[in-house]
N, C-alpha and C. Protein backbone atom coordinates (compact mmCIF):
# COMPACT_ATOMS: atom_id res chain seq x y z
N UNK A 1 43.50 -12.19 -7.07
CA UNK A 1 42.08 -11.85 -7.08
C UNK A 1 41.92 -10.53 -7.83
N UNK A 2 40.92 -10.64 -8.74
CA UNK A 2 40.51 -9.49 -9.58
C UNK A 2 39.74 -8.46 -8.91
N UNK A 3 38.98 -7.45 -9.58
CA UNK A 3 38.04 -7.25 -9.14
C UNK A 3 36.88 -7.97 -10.06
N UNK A 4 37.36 -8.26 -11.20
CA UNK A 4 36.33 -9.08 -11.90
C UNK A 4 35.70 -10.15 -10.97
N UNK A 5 36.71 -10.82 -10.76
CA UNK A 5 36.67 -12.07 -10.09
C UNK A 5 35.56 -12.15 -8.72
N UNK A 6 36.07 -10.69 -7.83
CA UNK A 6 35.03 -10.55 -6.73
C UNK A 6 33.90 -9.71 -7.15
N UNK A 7 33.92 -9.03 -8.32
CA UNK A 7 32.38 -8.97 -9.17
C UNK A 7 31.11 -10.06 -9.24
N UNK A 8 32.22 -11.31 -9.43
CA UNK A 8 31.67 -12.55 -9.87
C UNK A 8 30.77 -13.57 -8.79
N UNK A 9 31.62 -12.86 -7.93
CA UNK A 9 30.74 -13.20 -6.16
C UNK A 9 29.20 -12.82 -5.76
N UNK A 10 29.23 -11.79 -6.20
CA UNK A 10 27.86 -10.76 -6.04
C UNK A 10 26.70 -11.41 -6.70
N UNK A 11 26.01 -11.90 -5.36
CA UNK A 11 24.89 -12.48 -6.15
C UNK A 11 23.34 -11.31 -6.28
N UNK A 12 23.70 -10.26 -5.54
CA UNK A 12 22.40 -9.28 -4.94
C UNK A 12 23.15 -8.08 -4.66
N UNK A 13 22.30 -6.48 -4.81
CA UNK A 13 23.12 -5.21 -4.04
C UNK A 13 21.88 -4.09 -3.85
N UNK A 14 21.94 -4.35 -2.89
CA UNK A 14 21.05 -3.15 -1.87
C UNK A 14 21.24 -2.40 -1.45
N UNK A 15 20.65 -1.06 -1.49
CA UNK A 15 21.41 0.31 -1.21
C UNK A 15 19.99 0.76 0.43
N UNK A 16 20.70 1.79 1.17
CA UNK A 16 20.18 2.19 1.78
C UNK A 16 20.16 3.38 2.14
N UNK A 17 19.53 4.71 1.97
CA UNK A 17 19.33 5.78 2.39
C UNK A 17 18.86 6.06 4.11
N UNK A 18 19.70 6.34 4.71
CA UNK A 18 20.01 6.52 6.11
C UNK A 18 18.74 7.92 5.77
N UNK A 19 17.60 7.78 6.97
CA UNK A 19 16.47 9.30 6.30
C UNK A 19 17.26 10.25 7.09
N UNK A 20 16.56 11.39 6.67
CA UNK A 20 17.52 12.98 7.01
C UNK A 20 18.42 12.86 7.05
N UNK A 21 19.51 12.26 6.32
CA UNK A 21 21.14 12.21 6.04
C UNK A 21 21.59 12.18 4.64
N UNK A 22 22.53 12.06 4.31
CA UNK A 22 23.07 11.87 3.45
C UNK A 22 24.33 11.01 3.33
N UNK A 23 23.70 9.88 4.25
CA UNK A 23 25.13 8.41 4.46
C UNK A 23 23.97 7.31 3.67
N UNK A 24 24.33 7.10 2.69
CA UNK A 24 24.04 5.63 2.04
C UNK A 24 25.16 4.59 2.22
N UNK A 25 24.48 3.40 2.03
CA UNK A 25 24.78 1.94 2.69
C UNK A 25 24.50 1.69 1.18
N UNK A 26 25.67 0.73 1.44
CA UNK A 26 25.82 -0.23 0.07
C UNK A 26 25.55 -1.52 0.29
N UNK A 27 24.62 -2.91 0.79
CA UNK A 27 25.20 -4.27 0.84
C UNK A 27 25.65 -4.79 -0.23
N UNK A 28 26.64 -5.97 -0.35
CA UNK A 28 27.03 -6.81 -1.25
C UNK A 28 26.42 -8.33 -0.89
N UNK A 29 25.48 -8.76 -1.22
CA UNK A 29 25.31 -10.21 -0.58
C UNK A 29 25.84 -11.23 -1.80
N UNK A 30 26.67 -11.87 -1.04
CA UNK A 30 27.68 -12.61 -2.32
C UNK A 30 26.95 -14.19 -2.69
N UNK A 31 27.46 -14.94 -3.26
CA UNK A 31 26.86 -16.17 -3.79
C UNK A 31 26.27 -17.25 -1.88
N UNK A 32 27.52 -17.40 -1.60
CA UNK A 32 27.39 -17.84 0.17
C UNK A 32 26.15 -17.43 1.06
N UNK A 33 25.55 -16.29 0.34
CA UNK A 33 25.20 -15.42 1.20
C UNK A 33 25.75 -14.91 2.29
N UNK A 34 26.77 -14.47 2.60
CA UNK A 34 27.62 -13.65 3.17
C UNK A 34 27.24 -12.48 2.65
N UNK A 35 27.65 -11.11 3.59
CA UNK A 35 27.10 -9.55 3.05
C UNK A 35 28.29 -8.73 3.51
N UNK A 36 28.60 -7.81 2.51
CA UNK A 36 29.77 -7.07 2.52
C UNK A 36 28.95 -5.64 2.76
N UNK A 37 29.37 -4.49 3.42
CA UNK A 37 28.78 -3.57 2.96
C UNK A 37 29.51 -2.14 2.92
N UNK A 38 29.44 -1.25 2.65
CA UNK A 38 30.22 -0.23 2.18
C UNK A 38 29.25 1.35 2.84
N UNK A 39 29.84 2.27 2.62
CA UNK A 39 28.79 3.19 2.75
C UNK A 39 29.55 4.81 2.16
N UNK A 40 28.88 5.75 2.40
CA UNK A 40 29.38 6.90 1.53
C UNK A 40 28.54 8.26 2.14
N UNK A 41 28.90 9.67 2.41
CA UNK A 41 28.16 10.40 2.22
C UNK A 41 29.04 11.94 2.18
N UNK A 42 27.96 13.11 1.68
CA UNK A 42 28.63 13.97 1.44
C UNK A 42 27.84 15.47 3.08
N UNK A 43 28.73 16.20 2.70
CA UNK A 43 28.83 17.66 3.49
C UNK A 43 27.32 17.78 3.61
N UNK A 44 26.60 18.33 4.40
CA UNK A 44 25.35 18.91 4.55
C UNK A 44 25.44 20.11 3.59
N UNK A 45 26.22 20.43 3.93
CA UNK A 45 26.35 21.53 3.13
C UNK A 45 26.12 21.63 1.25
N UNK A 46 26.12 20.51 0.55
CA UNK A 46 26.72 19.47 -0.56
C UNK A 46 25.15 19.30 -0.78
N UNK A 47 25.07 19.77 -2.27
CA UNK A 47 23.58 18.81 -2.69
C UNK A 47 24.07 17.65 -2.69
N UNK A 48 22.97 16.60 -2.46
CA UNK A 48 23.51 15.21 -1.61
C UNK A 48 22.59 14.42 -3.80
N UNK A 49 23.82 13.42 -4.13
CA UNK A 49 23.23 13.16 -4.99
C UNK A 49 22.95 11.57 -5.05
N UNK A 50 22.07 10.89 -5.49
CA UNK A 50 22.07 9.62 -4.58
C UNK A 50 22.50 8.77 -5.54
N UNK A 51 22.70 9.02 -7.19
CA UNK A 51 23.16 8.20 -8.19
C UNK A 51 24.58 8.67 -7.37
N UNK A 52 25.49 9.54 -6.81
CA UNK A 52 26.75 9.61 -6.42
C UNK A 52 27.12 8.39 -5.28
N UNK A 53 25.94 9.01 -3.78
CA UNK A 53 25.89 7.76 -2.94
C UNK A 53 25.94 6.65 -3.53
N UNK A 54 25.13 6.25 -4.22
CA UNK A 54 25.72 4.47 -4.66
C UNK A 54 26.29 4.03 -5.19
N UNK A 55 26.57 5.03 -6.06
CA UNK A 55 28.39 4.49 -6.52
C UNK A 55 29.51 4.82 -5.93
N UNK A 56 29.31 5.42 -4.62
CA UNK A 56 30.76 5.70 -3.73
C UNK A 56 30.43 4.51 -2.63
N UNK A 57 29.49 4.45 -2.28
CA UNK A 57 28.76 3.17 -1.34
C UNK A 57 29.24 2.11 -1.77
N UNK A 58 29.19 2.15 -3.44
CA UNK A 58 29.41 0.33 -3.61
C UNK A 58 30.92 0.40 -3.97
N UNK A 59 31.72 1.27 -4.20
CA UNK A 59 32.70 1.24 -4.73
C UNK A 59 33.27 1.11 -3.29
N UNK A 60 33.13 1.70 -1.92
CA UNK A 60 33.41 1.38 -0.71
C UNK A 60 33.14 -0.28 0.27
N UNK A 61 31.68 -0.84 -0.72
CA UNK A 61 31.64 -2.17 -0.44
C UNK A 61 32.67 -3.17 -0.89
N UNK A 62 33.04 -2.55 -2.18
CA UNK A 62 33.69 -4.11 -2.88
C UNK A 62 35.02 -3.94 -2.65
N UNK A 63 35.74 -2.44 -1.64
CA UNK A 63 36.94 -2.25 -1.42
C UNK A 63 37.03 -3.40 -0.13
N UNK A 64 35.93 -2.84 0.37
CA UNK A 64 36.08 -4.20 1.75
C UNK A 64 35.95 -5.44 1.05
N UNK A 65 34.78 -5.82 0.48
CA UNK A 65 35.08 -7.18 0.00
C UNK A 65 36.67 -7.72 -0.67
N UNK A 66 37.12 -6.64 -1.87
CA UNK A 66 38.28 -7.24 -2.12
C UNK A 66 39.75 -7.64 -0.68
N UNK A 67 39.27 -6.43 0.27
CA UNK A 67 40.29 -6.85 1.45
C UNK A 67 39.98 -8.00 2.78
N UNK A 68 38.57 -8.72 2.27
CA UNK A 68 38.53 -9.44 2.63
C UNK A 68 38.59 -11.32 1.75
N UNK A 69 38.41 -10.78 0.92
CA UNK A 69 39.02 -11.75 -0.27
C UNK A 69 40.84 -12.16 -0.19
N UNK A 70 41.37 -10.72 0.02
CA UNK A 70 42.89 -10.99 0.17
C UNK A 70 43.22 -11.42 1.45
N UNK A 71 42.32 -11.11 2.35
CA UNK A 71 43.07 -12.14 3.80
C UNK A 71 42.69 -13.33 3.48
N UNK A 72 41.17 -13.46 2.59
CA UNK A 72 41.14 -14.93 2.36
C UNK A 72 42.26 -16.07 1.78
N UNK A 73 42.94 -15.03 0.99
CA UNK A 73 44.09 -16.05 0.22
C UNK A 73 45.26 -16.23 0.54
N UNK A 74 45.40 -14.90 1.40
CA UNK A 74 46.70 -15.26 2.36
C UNK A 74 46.50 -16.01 3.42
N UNK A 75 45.49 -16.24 3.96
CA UNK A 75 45.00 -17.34 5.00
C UNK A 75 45.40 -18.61 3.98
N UNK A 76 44.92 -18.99 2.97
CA UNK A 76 44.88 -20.12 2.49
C UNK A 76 46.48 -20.70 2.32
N UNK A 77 46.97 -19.21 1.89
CA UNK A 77 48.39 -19.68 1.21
C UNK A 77 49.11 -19.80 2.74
N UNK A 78 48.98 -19.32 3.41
CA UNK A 78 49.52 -19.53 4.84
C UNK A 78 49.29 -20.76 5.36
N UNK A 79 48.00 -21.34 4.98
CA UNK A 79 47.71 -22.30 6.66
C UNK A 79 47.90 -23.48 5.13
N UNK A 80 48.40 -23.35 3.89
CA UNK A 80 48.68 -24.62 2.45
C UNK A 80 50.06 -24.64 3.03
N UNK A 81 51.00 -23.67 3.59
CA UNK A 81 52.17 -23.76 3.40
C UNK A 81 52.53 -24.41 4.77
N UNK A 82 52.05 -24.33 5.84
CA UNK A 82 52.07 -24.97 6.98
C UNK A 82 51.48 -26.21 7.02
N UNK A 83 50.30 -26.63 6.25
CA UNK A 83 50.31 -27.80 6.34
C UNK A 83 51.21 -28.60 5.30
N UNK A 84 51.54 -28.25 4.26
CA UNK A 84 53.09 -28.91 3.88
C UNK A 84 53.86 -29.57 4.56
N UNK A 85 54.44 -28.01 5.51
CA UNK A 85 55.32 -28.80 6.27
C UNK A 85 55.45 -29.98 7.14
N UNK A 86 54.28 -29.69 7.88
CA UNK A 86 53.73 -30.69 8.94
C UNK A 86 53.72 -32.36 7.98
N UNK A 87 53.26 -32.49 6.93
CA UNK A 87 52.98 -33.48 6.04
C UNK A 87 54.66 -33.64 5.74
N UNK A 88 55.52 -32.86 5.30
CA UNK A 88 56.63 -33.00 5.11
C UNK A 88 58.08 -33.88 6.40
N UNK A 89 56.96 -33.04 7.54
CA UNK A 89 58.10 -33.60 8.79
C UNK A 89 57.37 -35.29 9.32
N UNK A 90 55.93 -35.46 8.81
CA UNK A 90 55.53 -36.80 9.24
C UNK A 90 56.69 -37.89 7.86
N UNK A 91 56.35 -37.24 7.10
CA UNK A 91 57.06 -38.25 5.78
C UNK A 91 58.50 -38.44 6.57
N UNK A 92 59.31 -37.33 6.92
CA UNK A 92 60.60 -37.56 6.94
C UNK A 92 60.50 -38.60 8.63
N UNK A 93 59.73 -38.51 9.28
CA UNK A 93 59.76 -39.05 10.42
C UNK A 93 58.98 -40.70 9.87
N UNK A 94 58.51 -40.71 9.16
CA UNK A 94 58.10 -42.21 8.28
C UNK A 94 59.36 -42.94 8.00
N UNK A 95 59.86 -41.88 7.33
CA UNK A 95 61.23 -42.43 6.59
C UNK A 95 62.36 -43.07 7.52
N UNK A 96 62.25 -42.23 8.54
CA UNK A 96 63.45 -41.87 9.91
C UNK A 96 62.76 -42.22 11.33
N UNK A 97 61.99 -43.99 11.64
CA UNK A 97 61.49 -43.86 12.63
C UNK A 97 62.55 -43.96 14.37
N UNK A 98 63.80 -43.84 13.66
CA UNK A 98 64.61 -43.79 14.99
C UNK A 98 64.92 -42.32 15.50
N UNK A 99 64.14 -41.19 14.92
CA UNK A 99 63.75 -40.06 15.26
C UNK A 99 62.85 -40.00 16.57
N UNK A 100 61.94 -40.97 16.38
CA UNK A 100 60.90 -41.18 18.20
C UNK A 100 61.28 -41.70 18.48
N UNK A 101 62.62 -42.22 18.77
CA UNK A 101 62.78 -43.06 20.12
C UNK A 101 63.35 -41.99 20.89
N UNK A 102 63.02 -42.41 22.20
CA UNK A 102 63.66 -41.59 23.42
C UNK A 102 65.07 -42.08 23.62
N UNK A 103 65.65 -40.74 24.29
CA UNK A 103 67.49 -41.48 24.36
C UNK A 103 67.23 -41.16 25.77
């Protein structure tokens, strides 16, 4: 998975200014409509700049999205490789039906 790739997801991105703060919210609402969201803010102390907030916001959204993209594929490649097997031990038990008999 790229980040191109989970670029390619993003169907919408909405920012949110939290008032009297300086924590912006990033959403990602992806093609599914599923929503990723991210957020960002600086020191009180810190002129608060909000072209900064949304690009630390979204750059914090699509970090979650990409780490939820990667459990996605290790889920896949996990539960592809387990069902293999399972498909693998019915074949060999096709092949080998004096495997179910009880002794």
């Amino acid at each position: 998975m790229t980040l191109e790739m989970a670029e390619a997801l993003v169907k919408a991105v909405d920012y949110y200014l939290v008032p009297r703060t300086t924590l912006m919210h990033c959403t990602l609402i992806l093609e599914n409509g599923f929503a990723v969201s991210g957020k960002s803010a600086c020191l009180p102390t810190t002129e608060f700049s909000p072209q900064l907030g949304m690009k630390f916001s979204r750059e914090d959204a699509t970090r979650n999205l990409m780490e939820l993209l990667a459990f996605q594929a290790n889920d896949m490649v996990t539960n592809g490789a387990a069902h293999a097997a399972i498909f693998k031990a019915i074949d060999v038990l096709k092949e080998n039906p004096e495997c179910l008999k009880q002794q």
